[in-house]
Every structure is written in C-alpha cells, then in structure tokens.
C-alpha atoms as a PDB file:
ATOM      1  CA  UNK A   1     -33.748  28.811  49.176  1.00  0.00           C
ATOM      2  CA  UNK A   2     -34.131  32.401  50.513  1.00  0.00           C
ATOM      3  CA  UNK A   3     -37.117  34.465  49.941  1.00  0.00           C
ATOM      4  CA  UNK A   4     -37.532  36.457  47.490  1.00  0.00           C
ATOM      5  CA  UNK A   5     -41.140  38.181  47.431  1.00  0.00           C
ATOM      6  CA  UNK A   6     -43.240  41.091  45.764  1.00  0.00           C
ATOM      7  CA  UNK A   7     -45.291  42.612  48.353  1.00  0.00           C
ATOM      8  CA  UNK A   8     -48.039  44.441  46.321  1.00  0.00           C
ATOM      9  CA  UNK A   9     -48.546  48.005  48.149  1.00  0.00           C
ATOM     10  CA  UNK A  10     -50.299  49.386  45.130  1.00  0.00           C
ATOM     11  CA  UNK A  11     -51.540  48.800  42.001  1.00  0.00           C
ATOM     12  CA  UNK A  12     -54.224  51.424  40.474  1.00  0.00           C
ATOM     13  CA  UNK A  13     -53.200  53.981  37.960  1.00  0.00           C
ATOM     14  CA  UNK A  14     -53.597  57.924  38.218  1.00  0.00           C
ATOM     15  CA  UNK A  15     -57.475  58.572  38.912  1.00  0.00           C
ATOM     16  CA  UNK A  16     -57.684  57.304  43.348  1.00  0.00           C
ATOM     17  CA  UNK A  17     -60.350  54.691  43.929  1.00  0.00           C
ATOM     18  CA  UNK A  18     -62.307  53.049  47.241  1.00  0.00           C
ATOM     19  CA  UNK A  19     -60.073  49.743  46.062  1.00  0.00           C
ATOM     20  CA  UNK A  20     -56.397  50.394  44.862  1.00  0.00           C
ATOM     21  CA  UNK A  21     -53.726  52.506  46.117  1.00  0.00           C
ATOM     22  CA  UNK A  22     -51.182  54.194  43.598  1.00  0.00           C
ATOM     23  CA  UNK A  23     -48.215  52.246  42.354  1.00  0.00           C
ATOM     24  CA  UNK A  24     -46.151  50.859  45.249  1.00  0.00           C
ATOM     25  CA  UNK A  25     -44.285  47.320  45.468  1.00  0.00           C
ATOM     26  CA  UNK A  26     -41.448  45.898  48.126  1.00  0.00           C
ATOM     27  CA  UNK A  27     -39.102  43.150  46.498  1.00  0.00           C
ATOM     28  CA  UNK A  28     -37.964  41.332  49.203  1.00  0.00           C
ATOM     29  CA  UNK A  29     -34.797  39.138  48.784  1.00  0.00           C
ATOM     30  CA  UNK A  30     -32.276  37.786  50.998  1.00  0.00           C
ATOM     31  CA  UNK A  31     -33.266  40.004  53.897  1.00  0.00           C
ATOM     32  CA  UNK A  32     -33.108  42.843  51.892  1.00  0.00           C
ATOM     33  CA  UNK A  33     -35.778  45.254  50.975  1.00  0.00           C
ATOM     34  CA  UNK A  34     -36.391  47.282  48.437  1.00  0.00           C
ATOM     35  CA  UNK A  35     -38.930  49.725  46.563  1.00  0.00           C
ATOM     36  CA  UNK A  36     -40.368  50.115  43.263  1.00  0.00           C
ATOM     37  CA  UNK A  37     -42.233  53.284  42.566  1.00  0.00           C
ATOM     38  CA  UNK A  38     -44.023  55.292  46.077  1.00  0.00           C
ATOM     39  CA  UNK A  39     -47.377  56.692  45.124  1.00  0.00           C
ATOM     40  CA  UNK A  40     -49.447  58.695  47.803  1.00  0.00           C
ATOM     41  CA  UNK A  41     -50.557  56.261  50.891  1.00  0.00           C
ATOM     42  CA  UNK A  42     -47.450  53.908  50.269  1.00  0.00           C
ATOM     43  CA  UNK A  43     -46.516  54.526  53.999  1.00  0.00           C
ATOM     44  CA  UNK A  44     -49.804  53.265  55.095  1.00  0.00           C
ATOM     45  CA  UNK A  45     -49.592  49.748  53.379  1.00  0.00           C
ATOM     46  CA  UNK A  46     -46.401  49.832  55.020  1.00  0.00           C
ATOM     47  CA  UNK A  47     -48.272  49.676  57.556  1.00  0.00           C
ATOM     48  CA  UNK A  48     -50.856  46.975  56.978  1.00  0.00           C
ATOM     49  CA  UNK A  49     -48.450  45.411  55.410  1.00  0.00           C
ATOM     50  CA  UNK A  50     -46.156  44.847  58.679  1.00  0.00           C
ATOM     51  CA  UNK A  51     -43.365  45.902  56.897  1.00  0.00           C
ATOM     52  CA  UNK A  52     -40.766  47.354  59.116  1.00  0.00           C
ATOM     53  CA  UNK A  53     -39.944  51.034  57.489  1.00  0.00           C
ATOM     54  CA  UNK A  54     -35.921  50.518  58.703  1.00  0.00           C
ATOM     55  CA  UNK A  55     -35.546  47.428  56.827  1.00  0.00           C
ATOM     56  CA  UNK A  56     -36.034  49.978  53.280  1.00  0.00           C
ATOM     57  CA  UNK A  57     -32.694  50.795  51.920  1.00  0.00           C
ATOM     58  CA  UNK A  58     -33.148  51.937  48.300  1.00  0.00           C
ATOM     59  CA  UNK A  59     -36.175  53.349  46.413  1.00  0.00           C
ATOM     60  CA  UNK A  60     -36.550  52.694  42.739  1.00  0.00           C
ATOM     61  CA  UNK A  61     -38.603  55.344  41.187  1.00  0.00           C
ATOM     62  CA  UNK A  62     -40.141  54.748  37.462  1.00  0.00           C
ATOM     63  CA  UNK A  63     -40.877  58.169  36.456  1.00  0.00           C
ATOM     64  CA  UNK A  64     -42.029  61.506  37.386  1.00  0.00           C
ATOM     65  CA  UNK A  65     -46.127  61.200  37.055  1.00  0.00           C
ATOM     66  CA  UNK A  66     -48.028  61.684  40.806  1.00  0.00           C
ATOM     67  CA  UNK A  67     -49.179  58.638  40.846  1.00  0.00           C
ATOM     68  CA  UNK A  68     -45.527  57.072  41.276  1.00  0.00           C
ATOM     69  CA  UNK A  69     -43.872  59.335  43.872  1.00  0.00           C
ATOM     70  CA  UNK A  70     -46.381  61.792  45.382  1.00  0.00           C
ATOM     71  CA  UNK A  71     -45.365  59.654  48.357  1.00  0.00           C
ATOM     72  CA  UNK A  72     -42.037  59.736  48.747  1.00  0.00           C
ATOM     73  CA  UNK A  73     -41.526  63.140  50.680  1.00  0.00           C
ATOM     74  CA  UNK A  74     -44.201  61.814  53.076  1.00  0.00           C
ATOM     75  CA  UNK A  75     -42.483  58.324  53.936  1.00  0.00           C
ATOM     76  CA  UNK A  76     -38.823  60.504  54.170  1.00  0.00           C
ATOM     77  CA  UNK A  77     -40.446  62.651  56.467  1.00  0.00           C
ATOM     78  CA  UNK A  78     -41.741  59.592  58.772  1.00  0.00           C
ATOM     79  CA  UNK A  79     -38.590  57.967  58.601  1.00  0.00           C
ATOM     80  CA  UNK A  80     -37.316  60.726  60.145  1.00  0.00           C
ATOM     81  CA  UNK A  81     -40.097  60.988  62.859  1.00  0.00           C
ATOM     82  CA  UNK A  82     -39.301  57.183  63.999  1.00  0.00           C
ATOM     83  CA  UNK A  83     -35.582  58.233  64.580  1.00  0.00           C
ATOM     84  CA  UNK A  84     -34.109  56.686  61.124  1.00  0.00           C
ATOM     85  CA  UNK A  85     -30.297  56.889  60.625  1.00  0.00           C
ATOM     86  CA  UNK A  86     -29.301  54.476  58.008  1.00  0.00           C
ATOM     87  CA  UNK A  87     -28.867  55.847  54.871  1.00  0.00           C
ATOM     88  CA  UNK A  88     -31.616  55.639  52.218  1.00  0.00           C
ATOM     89  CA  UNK A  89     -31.254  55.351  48.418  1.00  0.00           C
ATOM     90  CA  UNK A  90     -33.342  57.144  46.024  1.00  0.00           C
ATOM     91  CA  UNK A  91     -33.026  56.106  41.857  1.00  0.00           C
ATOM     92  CA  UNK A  92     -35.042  58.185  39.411  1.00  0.00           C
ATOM     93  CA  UNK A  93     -34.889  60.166  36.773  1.00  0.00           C
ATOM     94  CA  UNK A  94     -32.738  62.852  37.144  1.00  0.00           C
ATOM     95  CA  UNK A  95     -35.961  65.591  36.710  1.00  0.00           C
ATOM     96  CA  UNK A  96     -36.554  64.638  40.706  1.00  0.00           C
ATOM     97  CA  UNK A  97     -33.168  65.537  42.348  1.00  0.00           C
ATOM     98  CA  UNK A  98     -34.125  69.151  42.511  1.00  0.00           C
ATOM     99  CA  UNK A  99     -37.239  68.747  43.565  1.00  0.00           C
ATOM    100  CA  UNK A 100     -36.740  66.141  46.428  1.00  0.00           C
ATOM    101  CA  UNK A 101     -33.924  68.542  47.474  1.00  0.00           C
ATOM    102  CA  UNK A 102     -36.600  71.461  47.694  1.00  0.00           C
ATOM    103  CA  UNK A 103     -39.302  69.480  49.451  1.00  0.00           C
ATOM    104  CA  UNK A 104     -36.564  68.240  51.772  1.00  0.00           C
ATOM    105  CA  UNK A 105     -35.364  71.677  52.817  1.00  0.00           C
ATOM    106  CA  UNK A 106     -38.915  72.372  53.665  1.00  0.00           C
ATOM    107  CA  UNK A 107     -40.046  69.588  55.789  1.00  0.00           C
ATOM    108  CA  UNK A 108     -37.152  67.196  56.397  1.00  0.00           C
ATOM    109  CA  UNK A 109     -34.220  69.925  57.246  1.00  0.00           C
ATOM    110  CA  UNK A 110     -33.289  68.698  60.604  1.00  0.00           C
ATOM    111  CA  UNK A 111     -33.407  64.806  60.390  1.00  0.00           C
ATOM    112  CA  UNK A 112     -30.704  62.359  60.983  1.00  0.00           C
ATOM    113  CA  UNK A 113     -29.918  60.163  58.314  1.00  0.00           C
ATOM    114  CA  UNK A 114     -28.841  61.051  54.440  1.00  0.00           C
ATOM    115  CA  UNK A 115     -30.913  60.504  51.322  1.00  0.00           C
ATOM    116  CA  UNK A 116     -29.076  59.660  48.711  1.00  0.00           C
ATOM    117  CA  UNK A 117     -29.787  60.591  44.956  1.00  0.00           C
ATOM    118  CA  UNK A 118     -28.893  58.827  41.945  1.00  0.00           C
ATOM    119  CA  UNK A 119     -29.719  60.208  38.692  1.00  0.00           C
ATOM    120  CA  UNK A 120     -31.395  56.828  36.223  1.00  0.00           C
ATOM    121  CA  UNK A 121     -30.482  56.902  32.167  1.00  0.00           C
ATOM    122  CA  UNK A 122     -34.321  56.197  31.294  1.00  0.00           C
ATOM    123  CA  UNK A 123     -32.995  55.691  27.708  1.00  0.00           C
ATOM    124  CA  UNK A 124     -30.551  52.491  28.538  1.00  0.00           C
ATOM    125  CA  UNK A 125     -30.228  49.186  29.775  1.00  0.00           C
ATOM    126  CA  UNK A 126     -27.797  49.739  32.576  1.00  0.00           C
ATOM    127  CA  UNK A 127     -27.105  47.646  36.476  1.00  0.00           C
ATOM    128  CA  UNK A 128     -27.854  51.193  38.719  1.00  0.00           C
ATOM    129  CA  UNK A 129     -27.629  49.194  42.001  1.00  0.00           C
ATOM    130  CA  UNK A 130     -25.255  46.191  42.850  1.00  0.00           C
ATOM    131  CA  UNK A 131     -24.223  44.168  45.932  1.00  0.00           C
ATOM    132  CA  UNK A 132     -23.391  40.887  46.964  1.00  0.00           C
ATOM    133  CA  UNK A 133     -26.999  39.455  45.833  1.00  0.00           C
ATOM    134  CA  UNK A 134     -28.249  40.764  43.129  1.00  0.00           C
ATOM    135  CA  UNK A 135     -28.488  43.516  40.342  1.00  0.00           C
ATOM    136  CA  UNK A 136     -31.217  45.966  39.192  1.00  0.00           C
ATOM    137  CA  UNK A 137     -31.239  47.168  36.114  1.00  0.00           C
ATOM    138  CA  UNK A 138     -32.756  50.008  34.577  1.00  0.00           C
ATOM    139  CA  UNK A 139     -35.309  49.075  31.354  1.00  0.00           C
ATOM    140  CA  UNK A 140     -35.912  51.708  28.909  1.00  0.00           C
ATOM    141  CA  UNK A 141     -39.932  51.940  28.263  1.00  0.00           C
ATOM    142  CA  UNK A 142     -42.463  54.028  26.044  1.00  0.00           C
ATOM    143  CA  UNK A 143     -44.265  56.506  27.856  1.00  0.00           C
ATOM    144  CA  UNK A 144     -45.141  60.084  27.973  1.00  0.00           C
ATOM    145  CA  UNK A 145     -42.449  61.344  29.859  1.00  0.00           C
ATOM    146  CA  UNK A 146     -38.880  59.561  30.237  1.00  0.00           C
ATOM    147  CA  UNK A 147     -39.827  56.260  31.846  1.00  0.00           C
ATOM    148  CA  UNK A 148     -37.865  52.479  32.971  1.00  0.00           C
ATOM    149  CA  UNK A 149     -38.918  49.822  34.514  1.00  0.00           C
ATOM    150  CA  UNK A 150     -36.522  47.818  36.760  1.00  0.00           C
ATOM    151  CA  UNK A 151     -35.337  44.193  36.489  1.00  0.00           C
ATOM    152  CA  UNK A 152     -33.916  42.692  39.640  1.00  0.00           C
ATOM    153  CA  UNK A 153     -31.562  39.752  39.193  1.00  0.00           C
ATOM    154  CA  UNK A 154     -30.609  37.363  41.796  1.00  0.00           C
ATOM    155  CA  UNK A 155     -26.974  36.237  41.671  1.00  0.00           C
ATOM    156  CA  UNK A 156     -26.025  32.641  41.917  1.00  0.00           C
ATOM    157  CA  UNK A 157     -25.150  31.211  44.845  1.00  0.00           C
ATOM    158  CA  UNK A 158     -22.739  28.570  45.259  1.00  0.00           C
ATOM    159  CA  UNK A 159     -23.177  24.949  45.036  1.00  0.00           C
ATOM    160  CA  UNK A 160     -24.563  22.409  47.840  1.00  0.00           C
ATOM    161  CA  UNK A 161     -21.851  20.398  50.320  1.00  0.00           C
ATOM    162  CA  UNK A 162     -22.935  16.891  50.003  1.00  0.00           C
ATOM    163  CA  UNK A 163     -22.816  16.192  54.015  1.00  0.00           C
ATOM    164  CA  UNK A 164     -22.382  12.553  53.463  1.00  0.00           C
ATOM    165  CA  UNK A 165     -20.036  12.703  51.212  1.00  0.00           C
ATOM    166  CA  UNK A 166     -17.858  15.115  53.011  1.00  0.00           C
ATOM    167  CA  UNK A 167     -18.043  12.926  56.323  1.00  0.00           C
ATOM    168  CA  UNK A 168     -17.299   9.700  53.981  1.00  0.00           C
ATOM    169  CA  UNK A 169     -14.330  11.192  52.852  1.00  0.00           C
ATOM    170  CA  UNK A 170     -13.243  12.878  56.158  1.00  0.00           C
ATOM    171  CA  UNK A 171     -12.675  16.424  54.457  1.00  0.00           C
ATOM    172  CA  UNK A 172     -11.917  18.844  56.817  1.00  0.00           C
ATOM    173  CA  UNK A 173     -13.648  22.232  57.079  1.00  0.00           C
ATOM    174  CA  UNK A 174     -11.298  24.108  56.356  1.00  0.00           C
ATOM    175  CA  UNK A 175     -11.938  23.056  52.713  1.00  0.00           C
ATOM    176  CA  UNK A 176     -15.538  23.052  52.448  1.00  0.00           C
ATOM    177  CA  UNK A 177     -15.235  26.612  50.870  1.00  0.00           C
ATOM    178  CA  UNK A 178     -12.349  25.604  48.223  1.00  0.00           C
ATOM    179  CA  UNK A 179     -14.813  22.729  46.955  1.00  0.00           C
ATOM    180  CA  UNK A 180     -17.538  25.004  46.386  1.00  0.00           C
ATOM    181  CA  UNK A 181     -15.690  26.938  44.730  1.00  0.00           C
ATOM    182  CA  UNK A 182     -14.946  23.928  42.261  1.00  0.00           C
ATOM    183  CA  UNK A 183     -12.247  22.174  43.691  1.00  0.00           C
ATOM    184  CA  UNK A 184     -11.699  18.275  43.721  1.00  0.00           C
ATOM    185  CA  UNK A 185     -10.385  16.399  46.588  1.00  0.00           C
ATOM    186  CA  UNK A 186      -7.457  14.303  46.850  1.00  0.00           C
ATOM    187  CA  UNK A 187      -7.837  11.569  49.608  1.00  0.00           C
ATOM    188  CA  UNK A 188      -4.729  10.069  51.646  1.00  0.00           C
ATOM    189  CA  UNK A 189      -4.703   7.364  49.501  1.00  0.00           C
ATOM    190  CA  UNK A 190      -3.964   9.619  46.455  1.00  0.00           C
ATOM    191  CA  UNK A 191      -7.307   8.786  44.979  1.00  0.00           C
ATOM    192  CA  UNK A 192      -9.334  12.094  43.429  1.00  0.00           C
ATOM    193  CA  UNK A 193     -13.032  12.457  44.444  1.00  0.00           C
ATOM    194  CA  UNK A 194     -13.997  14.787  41.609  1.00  0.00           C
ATOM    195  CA  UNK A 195     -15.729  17.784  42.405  1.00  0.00           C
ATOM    196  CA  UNK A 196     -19.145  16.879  41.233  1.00  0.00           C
ATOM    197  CA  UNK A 197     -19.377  13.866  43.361  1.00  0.00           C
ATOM    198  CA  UNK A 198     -19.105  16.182  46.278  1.00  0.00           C
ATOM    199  CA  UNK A 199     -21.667  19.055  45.700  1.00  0.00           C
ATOM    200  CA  UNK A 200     -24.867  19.677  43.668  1.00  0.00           C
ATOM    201  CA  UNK A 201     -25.986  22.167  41.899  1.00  0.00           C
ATOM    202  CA  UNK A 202     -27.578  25.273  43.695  1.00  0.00           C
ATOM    203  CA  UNK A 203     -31.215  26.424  42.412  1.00  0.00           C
ATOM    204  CA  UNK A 204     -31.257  29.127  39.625  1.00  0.00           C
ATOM    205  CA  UNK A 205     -30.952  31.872  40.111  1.00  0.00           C
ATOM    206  CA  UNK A 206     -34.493  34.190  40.026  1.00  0.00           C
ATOM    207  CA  UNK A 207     -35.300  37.554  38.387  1.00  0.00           C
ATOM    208  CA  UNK A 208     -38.042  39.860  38.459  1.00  0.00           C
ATOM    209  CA  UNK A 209     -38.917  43.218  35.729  1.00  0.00           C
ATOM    210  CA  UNK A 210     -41.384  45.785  37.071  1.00  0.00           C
ATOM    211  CA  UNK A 211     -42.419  47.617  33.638  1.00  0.00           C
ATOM    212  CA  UNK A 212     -44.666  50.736  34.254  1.00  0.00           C
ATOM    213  CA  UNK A 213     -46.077  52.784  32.949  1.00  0.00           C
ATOM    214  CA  UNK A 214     -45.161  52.043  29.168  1.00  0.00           C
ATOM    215  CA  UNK A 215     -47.595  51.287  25.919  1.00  0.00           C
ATOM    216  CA  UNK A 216     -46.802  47.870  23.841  1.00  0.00           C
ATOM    217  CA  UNK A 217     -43.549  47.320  23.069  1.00  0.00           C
ATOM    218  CA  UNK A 218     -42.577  44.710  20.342  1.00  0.00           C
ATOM    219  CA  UNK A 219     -39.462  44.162  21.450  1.00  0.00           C
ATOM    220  CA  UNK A 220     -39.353  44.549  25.424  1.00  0.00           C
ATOM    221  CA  UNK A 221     -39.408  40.522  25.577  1.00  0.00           C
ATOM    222  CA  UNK A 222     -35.936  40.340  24.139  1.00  0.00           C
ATOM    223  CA  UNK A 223     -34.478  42.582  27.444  1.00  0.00           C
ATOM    224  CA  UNK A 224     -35.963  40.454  29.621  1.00  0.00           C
ATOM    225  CA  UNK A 225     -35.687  37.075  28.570  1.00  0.00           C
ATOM    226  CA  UNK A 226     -36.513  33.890  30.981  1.00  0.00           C
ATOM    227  CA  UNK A 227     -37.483  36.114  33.456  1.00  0.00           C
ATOM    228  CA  UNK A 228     -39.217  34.606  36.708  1.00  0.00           C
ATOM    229  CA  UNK A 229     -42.026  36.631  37.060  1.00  0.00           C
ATOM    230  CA  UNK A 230     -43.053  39.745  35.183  1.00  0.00           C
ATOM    231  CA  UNK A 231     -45.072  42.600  36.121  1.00  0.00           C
ATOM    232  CA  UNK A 232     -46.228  44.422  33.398  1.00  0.00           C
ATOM    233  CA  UNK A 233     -48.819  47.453  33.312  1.00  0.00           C
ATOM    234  CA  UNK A 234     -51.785  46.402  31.798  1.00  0.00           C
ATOM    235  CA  UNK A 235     -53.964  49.864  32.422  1.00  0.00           C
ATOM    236  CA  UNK A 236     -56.911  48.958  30.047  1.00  0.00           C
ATOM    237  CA  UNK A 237     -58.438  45.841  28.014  1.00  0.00           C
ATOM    238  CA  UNK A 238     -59.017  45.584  24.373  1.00  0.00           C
ATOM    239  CA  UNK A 239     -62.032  47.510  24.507  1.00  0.00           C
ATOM    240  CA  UNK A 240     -59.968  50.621  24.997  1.00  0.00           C
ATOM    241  CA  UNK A 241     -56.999  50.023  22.794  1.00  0.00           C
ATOM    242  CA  UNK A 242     -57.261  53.214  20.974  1.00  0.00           C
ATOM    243  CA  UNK A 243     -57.342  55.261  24.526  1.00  0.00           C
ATOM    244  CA  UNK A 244     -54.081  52.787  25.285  1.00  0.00           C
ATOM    245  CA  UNK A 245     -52.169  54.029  22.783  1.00  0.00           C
ATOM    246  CA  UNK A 246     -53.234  57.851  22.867  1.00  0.00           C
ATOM    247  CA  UNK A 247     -52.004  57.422  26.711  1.00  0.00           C
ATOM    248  CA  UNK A 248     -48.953  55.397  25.981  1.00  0.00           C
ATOM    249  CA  UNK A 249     -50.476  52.287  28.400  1.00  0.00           C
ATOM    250  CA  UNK A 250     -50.620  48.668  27.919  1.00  0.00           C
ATOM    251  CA  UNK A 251     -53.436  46.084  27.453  1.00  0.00           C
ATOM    252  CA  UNK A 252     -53.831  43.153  29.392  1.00  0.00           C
ATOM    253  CA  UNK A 253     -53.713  41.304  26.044  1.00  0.00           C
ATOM    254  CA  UNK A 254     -50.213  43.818  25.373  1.00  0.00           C
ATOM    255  CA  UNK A 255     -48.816  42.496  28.560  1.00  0.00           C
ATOM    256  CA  UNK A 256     -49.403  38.881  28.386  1.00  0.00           C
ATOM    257  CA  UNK A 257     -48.145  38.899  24.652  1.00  0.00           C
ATOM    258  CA  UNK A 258     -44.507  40.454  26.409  1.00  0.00           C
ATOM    259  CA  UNK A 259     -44.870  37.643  29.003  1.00  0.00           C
ATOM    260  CA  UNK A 260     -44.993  35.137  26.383  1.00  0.00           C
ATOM    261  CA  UNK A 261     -42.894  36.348  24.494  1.00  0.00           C
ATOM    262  CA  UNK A 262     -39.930  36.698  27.125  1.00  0.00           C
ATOM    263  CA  UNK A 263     -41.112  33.046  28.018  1.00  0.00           C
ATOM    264  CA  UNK A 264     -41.776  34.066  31.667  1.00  0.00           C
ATOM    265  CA  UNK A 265     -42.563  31.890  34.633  1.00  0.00           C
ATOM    266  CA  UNK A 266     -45.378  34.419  35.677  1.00  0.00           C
ATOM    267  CA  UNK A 267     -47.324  37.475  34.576  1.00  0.00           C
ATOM    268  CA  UNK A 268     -48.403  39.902  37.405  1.00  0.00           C
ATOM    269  CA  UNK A 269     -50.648  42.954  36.131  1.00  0.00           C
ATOM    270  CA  UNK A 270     -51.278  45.983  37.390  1.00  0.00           C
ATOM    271  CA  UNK A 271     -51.745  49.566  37.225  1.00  0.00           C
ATOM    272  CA  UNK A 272     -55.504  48.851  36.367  1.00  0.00           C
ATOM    273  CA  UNK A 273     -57.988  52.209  35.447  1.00  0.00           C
ATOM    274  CA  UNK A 274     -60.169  53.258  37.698  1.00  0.00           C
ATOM    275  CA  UNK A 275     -63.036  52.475  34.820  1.00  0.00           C
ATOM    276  CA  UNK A 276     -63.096  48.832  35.220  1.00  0.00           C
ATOM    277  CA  UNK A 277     -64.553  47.797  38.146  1.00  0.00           C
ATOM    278  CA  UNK A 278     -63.818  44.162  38.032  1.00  0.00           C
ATOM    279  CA  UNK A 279     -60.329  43.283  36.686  1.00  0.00           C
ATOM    280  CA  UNK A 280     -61.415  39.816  35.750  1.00  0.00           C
ATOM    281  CA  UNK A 281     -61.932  40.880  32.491  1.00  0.00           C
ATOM    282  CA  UNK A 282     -58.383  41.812  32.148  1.00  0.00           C
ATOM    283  CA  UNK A 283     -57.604  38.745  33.663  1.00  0.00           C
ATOM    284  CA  UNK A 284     -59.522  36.228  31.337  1.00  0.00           C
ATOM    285  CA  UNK A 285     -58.142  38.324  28.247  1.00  0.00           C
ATOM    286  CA  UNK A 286     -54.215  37.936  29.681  1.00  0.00           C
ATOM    287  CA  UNK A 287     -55.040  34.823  30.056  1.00  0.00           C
ATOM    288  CA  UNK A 288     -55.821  34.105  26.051  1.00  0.00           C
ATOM    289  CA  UNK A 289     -52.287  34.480  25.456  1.00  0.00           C
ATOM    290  CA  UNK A 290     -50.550  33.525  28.569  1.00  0.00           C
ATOM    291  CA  UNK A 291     -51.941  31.269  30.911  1.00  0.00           C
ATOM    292  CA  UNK A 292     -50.076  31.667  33.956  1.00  0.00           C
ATOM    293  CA  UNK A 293     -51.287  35.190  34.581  1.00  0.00           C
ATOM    294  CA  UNK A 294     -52.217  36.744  37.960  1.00  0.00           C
ATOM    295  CA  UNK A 295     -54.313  40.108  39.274  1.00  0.00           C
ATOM    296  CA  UNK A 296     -52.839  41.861  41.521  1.00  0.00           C
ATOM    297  CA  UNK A 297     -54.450  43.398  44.714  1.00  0.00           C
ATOM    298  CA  UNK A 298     -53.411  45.485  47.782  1.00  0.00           C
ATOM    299  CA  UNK A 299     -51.478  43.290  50.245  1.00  0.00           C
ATOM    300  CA  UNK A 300     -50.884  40.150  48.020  1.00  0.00           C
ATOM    301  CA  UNK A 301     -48.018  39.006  47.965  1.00  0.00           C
ATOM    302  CA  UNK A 302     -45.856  36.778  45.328  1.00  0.00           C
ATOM    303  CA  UNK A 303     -43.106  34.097  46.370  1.00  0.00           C
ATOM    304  CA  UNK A 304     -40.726  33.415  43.340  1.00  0.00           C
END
C-alpha cells in the first residue's frame, strides 16, 4: 500500500506560544505532497521536518485569519531563492487573490516559476483539485469569516494479479492489464477461469477531512462519512464552551462527537489555545466520546 501521511507542521491557534506553531499540515500520498493551511514559520518545519520544498505542488488554504497564511508569501519567496520552476497551486478563498498578487509584485517579481490561483466556494461541497489519485474537496464550515475545510480522497486502485495463478494458467502479459480491469480468461482448452479466481481485492481506498477553524456543527458528520482519519479543531475544552461559541471554535468534546458521529477510524485535534498548557485535558475529554482520539504536536506524523 502507498503512503499516505499527515505531517503535523502546526497546530496552535492565533495567540504564538514557546510550543506550537500556527496551522500547517503536509498530506503526503502516493509521492505527492500537498498543503493544508501555511501559518507564519511553516517554512521552518519544513525544515525540521526534512521535507523537500520542490516536492509541494498545491497549497490548500482554509481561510483568511493570520494564523492560516501569514506564511505563505514567505515560503513563495524561498521557493524562489532555491531556484523553483515547477508550478505551484494556491486554493483559497477568493478574498486572497488580490492580495497574494500585491505581496507578489513586491517581493517575488522576478522569480521563475508561476503561482497559480484558484478561487474556493467556501459555501459548497465541491472536488477543487483532481488527478489520477485522489480528490480534495472543499467542506463548507461555521466560522467568522468564510471558511472550508478540505477532505482528501484516495481513489481506488485496481485489483491484485494472483502470481500463481497467472503462471498456472500461462496468461501472457500482455493481458495482465485486461484482467484487472475485470476480465475472465479463457484457457486453450476452452475452459473459463473467472475473473475472481485470478485477482483479489485491492485495500480501500483512504480519506482524510482537515476541518478548521469552525464551531460545532450538527451535521458536518453526514459530509464526511467513514472517513479514515479526521482532524477536527478542537480550540478549547468544556470549561470554555461559552468563549467557543462567541469565537465560532470547537471543543474537544465538539470534535470527538463529529468523529463519532461520521464513524471515523481516527480523531486528530488541533488548533489548541494558547491558555491550556497541557492538552491532556482535551485529550481525556475527546476521549469520553470517542476513544480512538489523538493530540497532535509539531513534527508528528500520522500513517493512514
């Protein structure tokens, strides 16, 4: 099975601390990279991180608070300084095209490679990227400003050759692609070897939904439904479920009840306030409702 990893970059919220870094993930799948929100310092837990900047190619942005893409002119600009000339893609709200133009014409005038924009819906459930792999789609959420998370969907892969089967029968190569696409086989003999004798079934195919910065929503679970893993902002605990929904943020409790109710295989949270200074609390209150739940932290990273 290929990879398919969240690299954790960062996972505060608005107010900088001595432990997290503003929001910042890497999805990592099939040899493809790409990024969910770019907070200020994202370019440095590239670095830490050992990821190589010219494997990026697109760059998902949530929505237009600091703490989400304050870093994005200053990882385009070092792109440029290491020589970069693949294309990059930028998704976001359409509120940033001007402004990345602006900052661009400033600082990154004279560099080699294009940045693309594309302008996100916020307000619909909509695939915004495709290729041979997988799909992202945008999820509407409920924040301050116009706001989606993204859910990235792997596609599936063909079935398995049997190798022993194939050599049994004496099937040529040149028809190892035609069976996996579903076709039977016909030996010399006229006997058919049905198709499922020959293959097995490939491994399901894996999702993941990035949802910040939004407050509870009843019915999120039904968008993303079976999903592999879920990250879901969980800024405060119940102690501060008033200041959660003045803010339009999450509880751990919140996010765990949207795990559960998706039926996920795994609940990541994030996006913690600076005010708690050990997450475990959030952690053991997740937990209450959803058991397989998980802190994140600066340079962890999740296999699906």
């Amino acid at each position: 099975m290929e990879p398919f990893k969240i690299h954790i970059l960062g996972c505060g919220s608005a107010l900088p601390t001595l432990h997290h870094y503003a929001s910042a993930q890497i999805v990592e799948l099939r040899g493809k990279q790409f990024m969910i929100d770019c907070g200020e310092g994202t370019q440095m837990q590239l670095r830490r991180s050992r990821i190589r900047f010219t494997k990026l190619s697109a760059v998902f942005i949530t929505h237009l608070h600091g703490d989400h893409c304050f870093g994005l002119i200053g990882m385009i600009s070092t792109f440029g300084l290491l020589g970069r000339t693949a294309k990059l893609d930028v998704y976001a709200p359409a509120a940033l095209e001007p402004m990345l133009q602006a900052q661009m014409q400033l600082f990154c005038h004279s560099f080699d490679f294009e940045v693309a924009f594309h302008a996100v819906d916020t307000s619909k459930q909509q695939v915004v990227y495709e290729d041979r792999s997988l799909t992202v789609e945008s999820i509407p959420l409920d924040h301050r400003i116009p706001c989606c998370g993204y859910l990235f969907k792997e596609k599936p892969t063909l079935p398995h050759i049997k190798r022993d089967m194939i050599d049994f029968y004496q099937i040529p190569t040149s028809q190892i692609n035609n069976i996996k696409a579903g076709a039977d086989w016909m030996t010399a003999d006229g006997e058919v070897v049905a198709n499922s004798r020959l293959v097995e079934a490939a491994e399901a195919p894996r999702s993941y939904a990035y949802c910040s910065d939004t407050r509870y929503i009843p019915t999120l679970h039904e968008r993303i439904k079976g999903v592999t893993a879920l990250y879901h902002e969980s800024t405060y605990g119940e102690d501060n479920l008033q200041r959660a929904e003045k803010y339009f943020h999450s509880t751990a409790r919140q996010a765990a009840m949207v795990a559960r109710d998706a039926q996920a295989g795994q609940l990541l949270l994030g996006h913690f306030s600076s005010r708690y200074e050990d997450e475990n609390v959030l952690l053991q209150e997740a937990k209450e409702v959803f058991e397989n739940t998980y802190l994140c932290d600066e340079q962890k990273v999740f296999e699906l």
